[in-house]
C-alpha atoms as a PDB file:
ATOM      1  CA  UNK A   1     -11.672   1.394  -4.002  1.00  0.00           C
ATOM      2  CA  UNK A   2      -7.957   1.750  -3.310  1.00  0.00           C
ATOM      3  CA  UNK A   3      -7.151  -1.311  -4.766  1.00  0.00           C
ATOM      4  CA  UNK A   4      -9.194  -0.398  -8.004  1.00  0.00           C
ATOM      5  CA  UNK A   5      -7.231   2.957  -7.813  1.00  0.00           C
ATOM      6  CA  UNK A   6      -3.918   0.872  -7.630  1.00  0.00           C
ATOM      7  CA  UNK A   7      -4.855  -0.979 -10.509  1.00  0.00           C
ATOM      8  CA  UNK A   8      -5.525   1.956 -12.503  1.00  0.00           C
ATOM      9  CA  UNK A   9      -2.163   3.559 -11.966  1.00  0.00           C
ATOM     10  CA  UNK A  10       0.095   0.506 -12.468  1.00  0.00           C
ATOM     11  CA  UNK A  11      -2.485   0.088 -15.734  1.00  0.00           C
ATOM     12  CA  UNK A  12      -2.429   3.895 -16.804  1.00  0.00           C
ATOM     13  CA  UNK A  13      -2.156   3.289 -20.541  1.00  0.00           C
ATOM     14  CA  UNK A  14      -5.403   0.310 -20.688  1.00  0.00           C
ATOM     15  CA  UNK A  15      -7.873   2.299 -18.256  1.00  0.00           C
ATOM     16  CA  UNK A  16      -7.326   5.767 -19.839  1.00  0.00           C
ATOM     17  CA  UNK A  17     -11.414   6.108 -20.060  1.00  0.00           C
ATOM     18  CA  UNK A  18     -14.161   7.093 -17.333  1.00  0.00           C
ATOM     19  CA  UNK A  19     -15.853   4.362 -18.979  1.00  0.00           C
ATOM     20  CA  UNK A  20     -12.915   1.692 -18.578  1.00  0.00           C
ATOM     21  CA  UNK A  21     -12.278   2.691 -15.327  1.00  0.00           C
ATOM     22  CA  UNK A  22     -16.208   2.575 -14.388  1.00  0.00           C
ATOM     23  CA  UNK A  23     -16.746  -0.746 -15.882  1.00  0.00           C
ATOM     24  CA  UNK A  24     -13.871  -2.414 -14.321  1.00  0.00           C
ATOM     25  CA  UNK A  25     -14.868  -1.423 -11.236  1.00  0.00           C
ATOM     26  CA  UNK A  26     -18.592  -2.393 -11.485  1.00  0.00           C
ATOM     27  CA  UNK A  27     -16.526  -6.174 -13.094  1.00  0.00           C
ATOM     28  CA  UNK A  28     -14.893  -6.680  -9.499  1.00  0.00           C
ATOM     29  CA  UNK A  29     -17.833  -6.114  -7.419  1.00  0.00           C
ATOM     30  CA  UNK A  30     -19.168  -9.514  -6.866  1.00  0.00           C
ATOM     31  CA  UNK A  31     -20.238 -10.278  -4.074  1.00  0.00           C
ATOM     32  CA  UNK A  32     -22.712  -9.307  -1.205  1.00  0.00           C
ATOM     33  CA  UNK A  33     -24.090  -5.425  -0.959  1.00  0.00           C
ATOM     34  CA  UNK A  34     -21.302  -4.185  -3.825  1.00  0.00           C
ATOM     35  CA  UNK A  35     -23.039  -7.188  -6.143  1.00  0.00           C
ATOM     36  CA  UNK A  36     -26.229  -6.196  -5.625  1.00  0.00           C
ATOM     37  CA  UNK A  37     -25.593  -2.405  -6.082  1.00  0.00           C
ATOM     38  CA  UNK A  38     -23.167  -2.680  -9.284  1.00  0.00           C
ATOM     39  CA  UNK A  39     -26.221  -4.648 -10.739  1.00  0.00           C
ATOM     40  CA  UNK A  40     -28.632  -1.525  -9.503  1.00  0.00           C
ATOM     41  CA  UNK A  41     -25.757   0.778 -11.370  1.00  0.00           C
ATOM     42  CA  UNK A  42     -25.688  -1.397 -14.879  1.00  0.00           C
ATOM     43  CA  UNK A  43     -29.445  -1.022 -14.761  1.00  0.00           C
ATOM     44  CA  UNK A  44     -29.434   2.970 -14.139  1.00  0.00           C
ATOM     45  CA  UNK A  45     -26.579   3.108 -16.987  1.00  0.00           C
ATOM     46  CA  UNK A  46     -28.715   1.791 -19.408  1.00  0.00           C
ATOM     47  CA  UNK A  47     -30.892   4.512 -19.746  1.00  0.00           C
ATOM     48  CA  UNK A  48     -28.052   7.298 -20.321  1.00  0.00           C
ATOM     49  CA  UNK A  49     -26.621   9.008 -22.638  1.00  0.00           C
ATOM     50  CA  UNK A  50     -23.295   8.576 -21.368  1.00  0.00           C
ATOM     51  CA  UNK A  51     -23.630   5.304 -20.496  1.00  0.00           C
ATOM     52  CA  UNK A  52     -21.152   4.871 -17.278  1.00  0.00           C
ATOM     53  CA  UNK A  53     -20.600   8.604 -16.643  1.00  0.00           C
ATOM     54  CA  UNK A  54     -17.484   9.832 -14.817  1.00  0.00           C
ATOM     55  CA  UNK A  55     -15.052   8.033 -12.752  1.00  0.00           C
ATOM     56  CA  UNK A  56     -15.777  11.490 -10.294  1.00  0.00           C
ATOM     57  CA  UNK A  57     -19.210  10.759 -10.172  1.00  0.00           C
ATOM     58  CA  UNK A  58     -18.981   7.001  -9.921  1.00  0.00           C
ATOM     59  CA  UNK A  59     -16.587   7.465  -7.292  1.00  0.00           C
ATOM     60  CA  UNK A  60     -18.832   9.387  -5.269  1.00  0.00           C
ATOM     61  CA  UNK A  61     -21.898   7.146  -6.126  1.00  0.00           C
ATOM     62  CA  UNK A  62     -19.612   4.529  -4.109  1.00  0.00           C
ATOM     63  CA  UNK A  63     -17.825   6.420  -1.217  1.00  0.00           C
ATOM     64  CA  UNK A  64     -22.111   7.576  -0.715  1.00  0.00           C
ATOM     65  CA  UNK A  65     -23.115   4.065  -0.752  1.00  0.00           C
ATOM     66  CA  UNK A  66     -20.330   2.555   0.913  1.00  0.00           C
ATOM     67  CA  UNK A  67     -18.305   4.705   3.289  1.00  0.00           C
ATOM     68  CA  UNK A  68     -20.877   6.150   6.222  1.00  0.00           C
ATOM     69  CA  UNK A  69     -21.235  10.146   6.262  1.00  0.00           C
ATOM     70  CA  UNK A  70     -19.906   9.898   9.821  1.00  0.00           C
ATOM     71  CA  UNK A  71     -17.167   7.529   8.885  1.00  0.00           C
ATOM     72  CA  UNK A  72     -14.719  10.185  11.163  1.00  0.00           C
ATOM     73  CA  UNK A  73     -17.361   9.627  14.340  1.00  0.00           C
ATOM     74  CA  UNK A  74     -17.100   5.806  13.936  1.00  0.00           C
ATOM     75  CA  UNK A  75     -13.440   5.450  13.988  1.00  0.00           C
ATOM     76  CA  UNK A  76     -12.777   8.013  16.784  1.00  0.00           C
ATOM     77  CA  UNK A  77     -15.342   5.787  19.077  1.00  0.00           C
ATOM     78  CA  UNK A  78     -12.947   2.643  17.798  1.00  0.00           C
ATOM     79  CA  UNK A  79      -9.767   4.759  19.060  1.00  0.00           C
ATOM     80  CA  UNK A  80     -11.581   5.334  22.085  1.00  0.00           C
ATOM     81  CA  UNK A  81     -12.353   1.445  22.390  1.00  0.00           C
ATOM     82  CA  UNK A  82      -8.935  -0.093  21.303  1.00  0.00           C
ATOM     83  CA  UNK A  83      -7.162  -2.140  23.123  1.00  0.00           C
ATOM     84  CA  UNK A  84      -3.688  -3.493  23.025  1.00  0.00           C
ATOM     85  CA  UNK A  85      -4.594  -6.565  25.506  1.00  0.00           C
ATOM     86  CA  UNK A  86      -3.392  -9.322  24.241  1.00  0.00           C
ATOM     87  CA  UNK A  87      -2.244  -8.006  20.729  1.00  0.00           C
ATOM     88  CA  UNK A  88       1.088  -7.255  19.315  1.00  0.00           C
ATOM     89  CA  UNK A  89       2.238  -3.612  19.894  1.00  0.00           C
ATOM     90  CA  UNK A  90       2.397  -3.649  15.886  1.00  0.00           C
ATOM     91  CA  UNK A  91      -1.135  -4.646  15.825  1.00  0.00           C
ATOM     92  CA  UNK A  92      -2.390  -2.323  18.319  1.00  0.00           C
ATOM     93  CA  UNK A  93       0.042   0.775  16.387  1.00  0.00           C
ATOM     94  CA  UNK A  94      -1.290  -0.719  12.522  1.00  0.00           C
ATOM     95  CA  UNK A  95      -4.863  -0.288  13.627  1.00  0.00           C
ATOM     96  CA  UNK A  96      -4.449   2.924  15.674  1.00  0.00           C
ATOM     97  CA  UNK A  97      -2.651   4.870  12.615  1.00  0.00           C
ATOM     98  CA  UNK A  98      -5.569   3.082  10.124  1.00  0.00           C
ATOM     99  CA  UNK A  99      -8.313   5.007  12.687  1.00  0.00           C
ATOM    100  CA  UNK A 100      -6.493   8.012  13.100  1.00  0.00           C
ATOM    101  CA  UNK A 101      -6.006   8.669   9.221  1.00  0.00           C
ATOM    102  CA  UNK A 102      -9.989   8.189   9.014  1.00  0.00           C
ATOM    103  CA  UNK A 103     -10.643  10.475  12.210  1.00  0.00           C
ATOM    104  CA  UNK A 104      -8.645  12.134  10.519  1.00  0.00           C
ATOM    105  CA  UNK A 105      -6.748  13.510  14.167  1.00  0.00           C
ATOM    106  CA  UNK A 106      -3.703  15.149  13.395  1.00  0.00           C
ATOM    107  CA  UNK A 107      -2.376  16.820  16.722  1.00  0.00           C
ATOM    108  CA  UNK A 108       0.468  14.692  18.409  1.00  0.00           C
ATOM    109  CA  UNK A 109      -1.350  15.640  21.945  1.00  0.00           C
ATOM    110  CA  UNK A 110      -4.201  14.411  21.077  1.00  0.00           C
ATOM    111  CA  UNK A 111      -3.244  11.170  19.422  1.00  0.00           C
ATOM    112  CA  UNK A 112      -0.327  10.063  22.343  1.00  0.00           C
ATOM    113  CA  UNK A 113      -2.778  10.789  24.637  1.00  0.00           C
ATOM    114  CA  UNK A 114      -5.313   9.024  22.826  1.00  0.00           C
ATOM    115  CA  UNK A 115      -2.818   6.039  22.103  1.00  0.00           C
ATOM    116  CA  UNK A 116      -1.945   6.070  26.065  1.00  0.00           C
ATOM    117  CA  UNK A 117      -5.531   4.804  26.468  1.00  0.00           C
ATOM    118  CA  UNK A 118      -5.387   1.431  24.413  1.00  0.00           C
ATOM    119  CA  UNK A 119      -1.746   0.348  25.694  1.00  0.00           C
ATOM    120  CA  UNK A 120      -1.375  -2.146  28.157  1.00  0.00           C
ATOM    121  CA  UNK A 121      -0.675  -1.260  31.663  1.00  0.00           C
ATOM    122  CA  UNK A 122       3.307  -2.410  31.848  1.00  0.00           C
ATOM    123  CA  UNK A 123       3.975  -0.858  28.887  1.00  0.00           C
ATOM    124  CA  UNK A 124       2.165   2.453  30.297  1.00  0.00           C
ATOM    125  CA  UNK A 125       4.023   2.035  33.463  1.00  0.00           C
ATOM    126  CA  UNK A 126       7.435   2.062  31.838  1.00  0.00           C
ATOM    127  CA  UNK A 127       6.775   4.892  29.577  1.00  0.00           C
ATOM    128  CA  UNK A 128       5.661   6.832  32.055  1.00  0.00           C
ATOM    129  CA  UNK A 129       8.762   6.299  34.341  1.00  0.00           C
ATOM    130  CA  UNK A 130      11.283   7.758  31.638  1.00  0.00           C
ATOM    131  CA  UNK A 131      12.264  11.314  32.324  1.00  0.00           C
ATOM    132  CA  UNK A 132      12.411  12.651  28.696  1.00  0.00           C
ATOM    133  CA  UNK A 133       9.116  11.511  26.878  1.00  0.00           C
ATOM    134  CA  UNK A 134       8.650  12.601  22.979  1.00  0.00           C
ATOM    135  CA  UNK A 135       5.665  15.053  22.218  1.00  0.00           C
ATOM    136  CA  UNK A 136       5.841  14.593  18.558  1.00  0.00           C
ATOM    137  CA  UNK A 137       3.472  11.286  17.976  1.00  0.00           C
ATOM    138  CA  UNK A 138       5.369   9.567  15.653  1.00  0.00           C
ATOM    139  CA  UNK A 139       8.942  10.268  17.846  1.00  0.00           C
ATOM    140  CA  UNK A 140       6.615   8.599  20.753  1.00  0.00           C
ATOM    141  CA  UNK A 141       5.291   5.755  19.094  1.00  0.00           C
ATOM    142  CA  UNK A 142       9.394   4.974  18.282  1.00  0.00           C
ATOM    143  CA  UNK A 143      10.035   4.873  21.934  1.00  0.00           C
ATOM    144  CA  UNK A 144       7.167   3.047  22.477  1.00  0.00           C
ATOM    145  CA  UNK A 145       8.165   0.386  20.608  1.00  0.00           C
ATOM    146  CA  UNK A 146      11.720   0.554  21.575  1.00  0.00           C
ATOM    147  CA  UNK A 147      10.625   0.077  25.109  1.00  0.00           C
ATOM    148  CA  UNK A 148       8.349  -3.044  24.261  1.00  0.00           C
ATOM    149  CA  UNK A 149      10.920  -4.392  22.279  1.00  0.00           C
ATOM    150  CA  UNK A 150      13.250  -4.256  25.721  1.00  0.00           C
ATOM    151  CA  UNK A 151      10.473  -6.007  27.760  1.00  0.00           C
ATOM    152  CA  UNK A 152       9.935  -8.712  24.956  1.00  0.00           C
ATOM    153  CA  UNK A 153      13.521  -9.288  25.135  1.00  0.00           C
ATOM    154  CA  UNK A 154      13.454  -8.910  28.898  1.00  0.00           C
ATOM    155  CA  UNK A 155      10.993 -11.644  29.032  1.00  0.00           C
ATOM    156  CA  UNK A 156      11.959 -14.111  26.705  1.00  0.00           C
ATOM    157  CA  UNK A 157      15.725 -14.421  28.276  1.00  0.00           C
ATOM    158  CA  UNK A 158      14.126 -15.469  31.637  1.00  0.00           C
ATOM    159  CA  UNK A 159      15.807 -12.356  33.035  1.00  0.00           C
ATOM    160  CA  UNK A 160      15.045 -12.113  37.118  1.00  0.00           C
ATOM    161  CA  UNK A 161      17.084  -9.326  38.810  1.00  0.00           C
END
Protein backbone atom coordinates (compact mmCIF):
# COMPACT_ATOMS: atom_id res chain seq x y z
CA UNK A 1 0.00 0.00 0.00
CA UNK A 2 2.74 2.55 0.63
CA UNK A 3 4.42 1.83 -2.34
CA UNK A 4 1.08 2.20 -4.40
CA UNK A 5 0.68 5.52 -2.41
CA UNK A 6 4.29 6.51 -3.57
CA UNK A 7 3.45 5.85 -6.95
CA UNK A 8 0.48 7.91 -6.89
CA UNK A 9 2.21 11.03 -5.66
CA UNK A 10 5.32 10.96 -7.90
CA UNK A 11 2.33 10.16 -10.72
CA UNK A 12 -0.21 12.90 -9.44
CA UNK A 13 -1.25 14.17 -12.86
CA UNK A 14 -1.96 10.16 -14.55
CA UNK A 15 -3.81 8.69 -11.33
CA UNK A 16 -6.03 11.77 -10.68
CA UNK A 17 -9.23 9.20 -10.51
CA UNK A 18 -10.59 6.81 -7.60
CA UNK A 19 -10.96 4.62 -10.45
CA UNK A 20 -7.20 4.92 -11.75
CA UNK A 21 -5.93 4.71 -8.54
CA UNK A 22 -8.27 1.53 -7.68
CA UNK A 23 -7.43 -0.27 -10.78
CA UNK A 24 -3.78 0.14 -10.56
CA UNK A 25 -3.75 -1.15 -7.42
CA UNK A 26 -5.97 -4.24 -8.04
CA UNK A 27 -3.05 -4.45 -11.59
CA UNK A 28 -0.09 -4.99 -8.99
CA UNK A 29 -1.63 -7.51 -6.85
CA UNK A 30 -0.44 -10.71 -8.28
CA UNK A 31 0.40 -12.99 -6.38
CA UNK A 32 -0.70 -15.24 -3.38
CA UNK A 33 -3.75 -13.97 -0.92
CA UNK A 34 -3.67 -10.17 -2.67
CA UNK A 35 -4.20 -12.30 -6.22
CA UNK A 36 -6.81 -14.13 -5.10
CA UNK A 37 -8.67 -11.23 -3.34
CA UNK A 38 -8.14 -8.47 -6.22
CA UNK A 39 -9.83 -11.23 -8.42
CA UNK A 40 -12.78 -11.51 -5.54
CA UNK A 41 -12.80 -7.40 -5.87
CA UNK A 42 -13.01 -7.31 -9.99
CA UNK A 43 -15.85 -9.76 -9.54
CA UNK A 44 -17.82 -7.59 -6.75
CA UNK A 45 -17.06 -4.41 -9.12
CA UNK A 46 -18.87 -5.76 -11.78
CA UNK A 47 -22.09 -5.52 -10.42
CA UNK A 48 -21.87 -1.64 -9.41
CA UNK A 49 -22.78 1.28 -10.40
CA UNK A 50 -19.63 2.86 -9.73
CA UNK A 51 -17.67 0.33 -10.86
CA UNK A 52 -14.30 0.56 -8.56
CA UNK A 53 -15.73 2.95 -5.93
CA UNK A 54 -13.43 5.17 -3.85
CA UNK A 55 -9.82 4.99 -3.27
CA UNK A 56 -11.24 5.62 0.74
CA UNK A 57 -13.22 2.73 0.55
CA UNK A 58 -10.85 0.53 -1.39
CA UNK A 59 -8.29 1.48 0.94
CA UNK A 60 -10.12 0.28 3.78
CA UNK A 61 -11.41 -2.88 1.92
CA UNK A 62 -7.46 -3.63 2.00
CA UNK A 63 -6.03 -2.36 5.38
CA UNK A 64 -9.52 -4.86 6.62
CA UNK A 65 -8.28 -7.66 4.62
CA UNK A 66 -4.75 -7.26 5.03
CA UNK A 67 -3.51 -5.46 8.12
CA UNK A 68 -4.92 -7.52 11.45
CA UNK A 69 -7.39 -5.38 13.77
CA UNK A 70 -4.81 -5.97 16.51
CA UNK A 71 -1.92 -5.12 14.28
CA UNK A 72 -0.71 -2.68 17.57
CA UNK A 73 -0.94 -6.09 19.96
CA UNK A 74 1.22 -8.05 17.45
CA UNK A 75 4.05 -5.72 17.15
CA UNK A 76 4.27 -4.79 20.88
CA UNK A 77 4.65 -8.81 21.59
CA UNK A 78 7.58 -8.53 18.66
CA UNK A 79 9.20 -5.52 20.78
CA UNK A 80 8.86 -7.61 23.66
CA UNK A 81 10.61 -10.60 21.72
CA UNK A 82 13.45 -8.72 19.83
CA UNK A 83 16.63 -9.41 20.09
CA UNK A 84 19.83 -7.75 19.11
CA UNK A 85 21.95 -11.19 19.43
CA UNK A 86 23.81 -11.52 16.77
CA UNK A 87 22.42 -8.57 14.59
CA UNK A 88 23.77 -5.24 13.74
CA UNK A 89 22.80 -2.47 16.24
CA UNK A 90 21.24 -0.84 12.92
CA UNK A 91 19.26 -3.89 12.44
CA UNK A 92 18.11 -4.33 15.86
CA UNK A 93 17.29 -0.02 15.94
CA UNK A 94 15.55 -0.36 11.97
CA UNK A 95 13.23 -3.03 13.26
CA UNK A 96 12.59 -1.60 16.75
CA UNK A 97 11.49 2.01 15.28
CA UNK A 98 9.36 -0.15 12.33
CA UNK A 99 7.41 -1.90 15.63
CA UNK A 100 7.19 1.02 17.62
CA UNK A 101 5.54 3.25 14.79
CA UNK A 102 2.88 0.25 14.49
CA UNK A 103 2.48 -0.06 18.45
CA UNK A 104 2.26 2.99 17.93
CA UNK A 105 4.38 3.74 21.63
CA UNK A 106 5.31 7.15 21.82
CA UNK A 107 6.72 7.81 25.45
CA UNK A 108 10.65 7.87 25.52
CA UNK A 109 10.32 5.81 29.03
CA UNK A 110 8.61 3.41 27.72
CA UNK A 111 10.41 2.76 24.48
CA UNK A 112 14.34 3.02 26.14
CA UNK A 113 13.15 0.85 28.53
CA UNK A 114 11.57 -1.29 26.13
CA UNK A 115 14.72 -1.05 23.74
CA UNK A 116 16.99 -1.95 26.98
CA UNK A 117 15.31 -5.38 26.73
CA UNK A 118 16.44 -6.51 23.11
CA UNK A 119 20.18 -5.11 23.41
CA UNK A 120 22.88 -7.30 24.00
CA UNK A 121 24.36 -7.62 27.36
CA UNK A 122 27.92 -5.60 26.70
CA UNK A 123 26.28 -3.06 25.13
CA UNK A 124 23.73 -2.88 28.24
CA UNK A 125 26.63 -3.05 30.53
CA UNK A 126 28.36 -0.01 29.08
CA UNK A 127 25.35 2.10 28.86
CA UNK A 128 24.51 1.53 32.05
CA UNK A 129 27.99 2.50 33.50
CA UNK A 130 27.83 6.18 32.02
CA UNK A 131 26.82 8.74 34.57
CA UNK A 132 24.65 11.05 32.35
CA UNK A 133 22.17 8.75 30.33
CA UNK A 134 19.58 10.58 27.77
CA UNK A 135 15.76 10.26 28.65
CA UNK A 136 14.60 11.52 25.38
CA UNK A 137 14.52 8.09 23.11
CA UNK A 138 15.86 9.28 20.15
CA UNK A 139 18.94 11.36 22.21
CA UNK A 140 19.44 7.61 23.74
CA UNK A 141 19.39 5.61 20.81
CA UNK A 142 22.41 8.33 19.54
CA UNK A 143 24.46 7.31 22.46
CA UNK A 144 23.67 3.99 21.97
CA UNK A 145 25.08 3.81 18.88
CA UNK A 146 27.93 6.03 19.64
CA UNK A 147 28.91 3.62 22.31
CA UNK A 148 28.68 0.47 19.92
CA UNK A 149 30.43 2.22 17.43
CA UNK A 150 33.47 2.61 20.24
CA UNK A 151 33.33 -1.17 21.02
CA UNK A 152 33.28 -2.09 17.20
CA UNK A 153 36.23 0.00 16.88
CA UNK A 154 37.56 -1.27 20.19
CA UNK A 155 37.39 -4.68 18.84
CA UNK A 156 38.48 -4.60 15.49
CA UNK A 157 42.00 -2.75 16.46
CA UNK A 158 42.87 -5.79 18.68
CA UNK A 159 42.91 -3.28 21.54
CA UNK A 160 43.95 -5.24 25.06
CA UNK A 161 44.56 -2.79 27.96
Amino acid sequence: MHSVKAYFTVNATVYNTNEKKVIIALAYMTEGTASSWADMFYQVCEGRTTKYGTWVDFEKEFMNMFVPADASIVALNKIQKLKQLQKSLTSYIAEFRSLMVIANIKESHVLIHMFNLGLNDTLLHTIHMMGDIPTDFDKYVTTVTKIDSNINRRNTTNYHP
